[in-house]
C-alpha atoms as a PDB file:
ATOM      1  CA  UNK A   1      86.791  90.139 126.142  1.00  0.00           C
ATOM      2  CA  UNK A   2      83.126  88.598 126.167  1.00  0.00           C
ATOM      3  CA  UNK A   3      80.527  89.864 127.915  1.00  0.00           C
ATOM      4  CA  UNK A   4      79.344  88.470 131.603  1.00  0.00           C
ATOM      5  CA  UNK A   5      76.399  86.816 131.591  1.00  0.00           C
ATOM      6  CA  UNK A   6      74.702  89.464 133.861  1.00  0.00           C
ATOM      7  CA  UNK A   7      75.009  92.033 131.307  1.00  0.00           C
ATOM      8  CA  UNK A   8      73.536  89.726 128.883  1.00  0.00           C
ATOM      9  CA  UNK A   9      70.409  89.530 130.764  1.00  0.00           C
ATOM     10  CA  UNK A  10      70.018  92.696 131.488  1.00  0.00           C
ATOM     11  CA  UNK A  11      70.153  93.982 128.029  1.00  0.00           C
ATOM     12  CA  UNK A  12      67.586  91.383 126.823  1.00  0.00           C
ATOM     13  CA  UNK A  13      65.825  92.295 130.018  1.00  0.00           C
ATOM     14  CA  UNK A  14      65.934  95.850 128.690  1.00  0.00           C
ATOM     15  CA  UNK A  15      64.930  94.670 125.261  1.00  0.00           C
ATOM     16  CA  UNK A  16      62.196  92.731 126.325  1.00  0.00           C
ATOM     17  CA  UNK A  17      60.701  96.027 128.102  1.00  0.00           C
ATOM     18  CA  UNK A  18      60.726  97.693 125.549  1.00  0.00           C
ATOM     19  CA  UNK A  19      59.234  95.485 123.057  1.00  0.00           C
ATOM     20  CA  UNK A  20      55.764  95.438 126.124  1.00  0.00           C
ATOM     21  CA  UNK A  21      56.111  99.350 126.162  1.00  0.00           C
ATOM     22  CA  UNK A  22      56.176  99.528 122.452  1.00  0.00           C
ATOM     23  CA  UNK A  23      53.554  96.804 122.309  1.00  0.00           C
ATOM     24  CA  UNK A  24      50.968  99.139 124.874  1.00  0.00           C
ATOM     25  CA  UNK A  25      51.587 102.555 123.137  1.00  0.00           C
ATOM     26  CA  UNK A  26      50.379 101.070 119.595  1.00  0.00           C
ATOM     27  CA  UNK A  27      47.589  99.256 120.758  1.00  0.00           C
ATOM     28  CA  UNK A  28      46.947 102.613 123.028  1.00  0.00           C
ATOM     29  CA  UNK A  29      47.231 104.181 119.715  1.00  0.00           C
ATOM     30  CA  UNK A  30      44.883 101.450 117.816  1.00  0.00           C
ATOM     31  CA  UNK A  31      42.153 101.923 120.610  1.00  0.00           C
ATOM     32  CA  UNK A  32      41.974 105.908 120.786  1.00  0.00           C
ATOM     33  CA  UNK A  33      41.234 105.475 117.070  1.00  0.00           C
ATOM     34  CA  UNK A  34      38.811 103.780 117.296  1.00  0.00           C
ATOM     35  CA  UNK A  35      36.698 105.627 119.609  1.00  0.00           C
ATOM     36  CA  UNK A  36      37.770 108.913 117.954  1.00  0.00           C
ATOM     37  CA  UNK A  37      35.803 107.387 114.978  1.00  0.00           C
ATOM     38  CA  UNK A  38      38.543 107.311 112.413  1.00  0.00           C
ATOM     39  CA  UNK A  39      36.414 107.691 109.532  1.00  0.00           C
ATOM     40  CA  UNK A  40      36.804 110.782 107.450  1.00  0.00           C
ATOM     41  CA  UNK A  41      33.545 112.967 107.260  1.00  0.00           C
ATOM     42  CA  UNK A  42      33.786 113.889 104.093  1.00  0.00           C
ATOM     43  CA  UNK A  43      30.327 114.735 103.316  1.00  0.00           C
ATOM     44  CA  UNK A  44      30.650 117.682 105.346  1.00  0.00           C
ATOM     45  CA  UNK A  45      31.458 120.195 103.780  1.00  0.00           C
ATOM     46  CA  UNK A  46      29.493 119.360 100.445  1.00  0.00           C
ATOM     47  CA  UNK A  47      26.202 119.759 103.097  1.00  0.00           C
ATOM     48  CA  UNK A  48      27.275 123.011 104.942  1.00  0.00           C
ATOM     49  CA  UNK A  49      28.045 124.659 101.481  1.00  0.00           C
ATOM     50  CA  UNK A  50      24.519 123.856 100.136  1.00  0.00           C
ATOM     51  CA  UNK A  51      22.508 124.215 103.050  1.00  0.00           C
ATOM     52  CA  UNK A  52      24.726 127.834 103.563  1.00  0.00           C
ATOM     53  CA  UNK A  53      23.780 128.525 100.704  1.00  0.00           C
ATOM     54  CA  UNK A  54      20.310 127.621 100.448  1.00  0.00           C
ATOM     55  CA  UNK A  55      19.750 129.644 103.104  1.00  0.00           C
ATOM     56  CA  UNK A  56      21.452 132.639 101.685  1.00  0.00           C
ATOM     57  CA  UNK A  57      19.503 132.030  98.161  1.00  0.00           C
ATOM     58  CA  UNK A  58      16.104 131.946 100.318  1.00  0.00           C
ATOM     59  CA  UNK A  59      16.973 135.364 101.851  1.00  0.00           C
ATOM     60  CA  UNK A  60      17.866 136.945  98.206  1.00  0.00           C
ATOM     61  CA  UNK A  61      14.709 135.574  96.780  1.00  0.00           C
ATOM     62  CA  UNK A  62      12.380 136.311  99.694  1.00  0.00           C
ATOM     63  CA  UNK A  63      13.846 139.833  99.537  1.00  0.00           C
ATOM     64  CA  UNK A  64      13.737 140.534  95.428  1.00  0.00           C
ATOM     65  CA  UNK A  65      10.517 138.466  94.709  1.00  0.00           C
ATOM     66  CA  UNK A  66       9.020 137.722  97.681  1.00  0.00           C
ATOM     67  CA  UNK A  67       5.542 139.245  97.107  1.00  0.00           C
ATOM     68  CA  UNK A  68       5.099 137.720  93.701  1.00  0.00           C
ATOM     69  CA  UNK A  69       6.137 133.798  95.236  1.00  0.00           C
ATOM     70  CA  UNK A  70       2.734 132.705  96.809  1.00  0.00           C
ATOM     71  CA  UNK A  71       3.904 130.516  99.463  1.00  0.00           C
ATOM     72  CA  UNK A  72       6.700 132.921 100.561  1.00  0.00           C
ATOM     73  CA  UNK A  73       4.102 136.126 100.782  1.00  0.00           C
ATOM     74  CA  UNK A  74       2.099 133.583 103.291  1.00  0.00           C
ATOM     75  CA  UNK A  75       4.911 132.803 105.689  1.00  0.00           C
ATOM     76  CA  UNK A  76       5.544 137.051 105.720  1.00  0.00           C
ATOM     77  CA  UNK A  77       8.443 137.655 108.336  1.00  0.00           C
ATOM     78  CA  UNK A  78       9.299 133.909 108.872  1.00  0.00           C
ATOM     79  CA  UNK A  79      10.839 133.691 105.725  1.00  0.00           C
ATOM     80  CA  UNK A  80      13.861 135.601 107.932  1.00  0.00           C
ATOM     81  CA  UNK A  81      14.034 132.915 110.166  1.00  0.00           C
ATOM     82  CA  UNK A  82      13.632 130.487 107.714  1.00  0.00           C
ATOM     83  CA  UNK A  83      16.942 131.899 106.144  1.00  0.00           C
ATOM     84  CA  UNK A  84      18.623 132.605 109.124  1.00  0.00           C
ATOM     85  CA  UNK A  85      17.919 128.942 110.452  1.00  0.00           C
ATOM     86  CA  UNK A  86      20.006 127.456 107.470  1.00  0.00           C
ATOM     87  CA  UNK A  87      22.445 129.679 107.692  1.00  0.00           C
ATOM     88  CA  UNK A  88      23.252 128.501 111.326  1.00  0.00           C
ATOM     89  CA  UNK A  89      22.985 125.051 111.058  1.00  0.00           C
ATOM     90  CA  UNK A  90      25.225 125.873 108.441  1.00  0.00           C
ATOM     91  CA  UNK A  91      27.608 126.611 110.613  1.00  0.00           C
ATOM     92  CA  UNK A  92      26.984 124.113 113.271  1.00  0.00           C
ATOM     93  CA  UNK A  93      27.626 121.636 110.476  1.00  0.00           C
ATOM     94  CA  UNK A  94      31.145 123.121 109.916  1.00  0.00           C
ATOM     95  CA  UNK A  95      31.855 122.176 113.525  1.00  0.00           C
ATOM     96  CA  UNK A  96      31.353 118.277 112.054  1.00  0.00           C
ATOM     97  CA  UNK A  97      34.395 118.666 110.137  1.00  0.00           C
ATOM     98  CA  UNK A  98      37.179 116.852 110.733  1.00  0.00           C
END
């Protein structure tokens, strides 16, 4: 037995609906990548690793030969800072990672 006619249009009516709602979700999809950035940051944790551990190194070296480095016995105390200050913008470069 065919089909009516009515039927006919409304599964191409259905069709057709879906094919806008399909349409809008992708290019939903398309533009939330785009302002997320999309590009992998993949330099990131290369950085955080060295500057980590740069800052960890400083703190070793300041500590075990401090007094006999000339530039590090004239900063004294700061060279704590110094250490500590790559060590957490270490971290805050970890938080770049995606």
């Amino acid at each position: 037995m065919p089909e009516s006619k009515v039927r006919k249009e409304a599964k191409s009516k259905t069709r057709k609906e879906q094919a806008e709602e399909l349409a809008k979700t992708r290019k939903e999809r398309k533009e939330r990548k785009r302002i997320a950035g999309g590009t992998e940051r993949r330099w990131v944790p290369w950085l955080f690793c060295t500057v980590g551990l740069l800052g960890v190194m400083w703190m070793v070296t300041w500590n075990l030969a401090g007094t006999y480095i000339g530039f590090m016995r004239s900063l004294g105390e700061w060279n704590i800072l110094i250490a500590l200050g790559l060590i957490i913008s270490s971290f805050m470069l970890a938080t770049f990672w995606k």
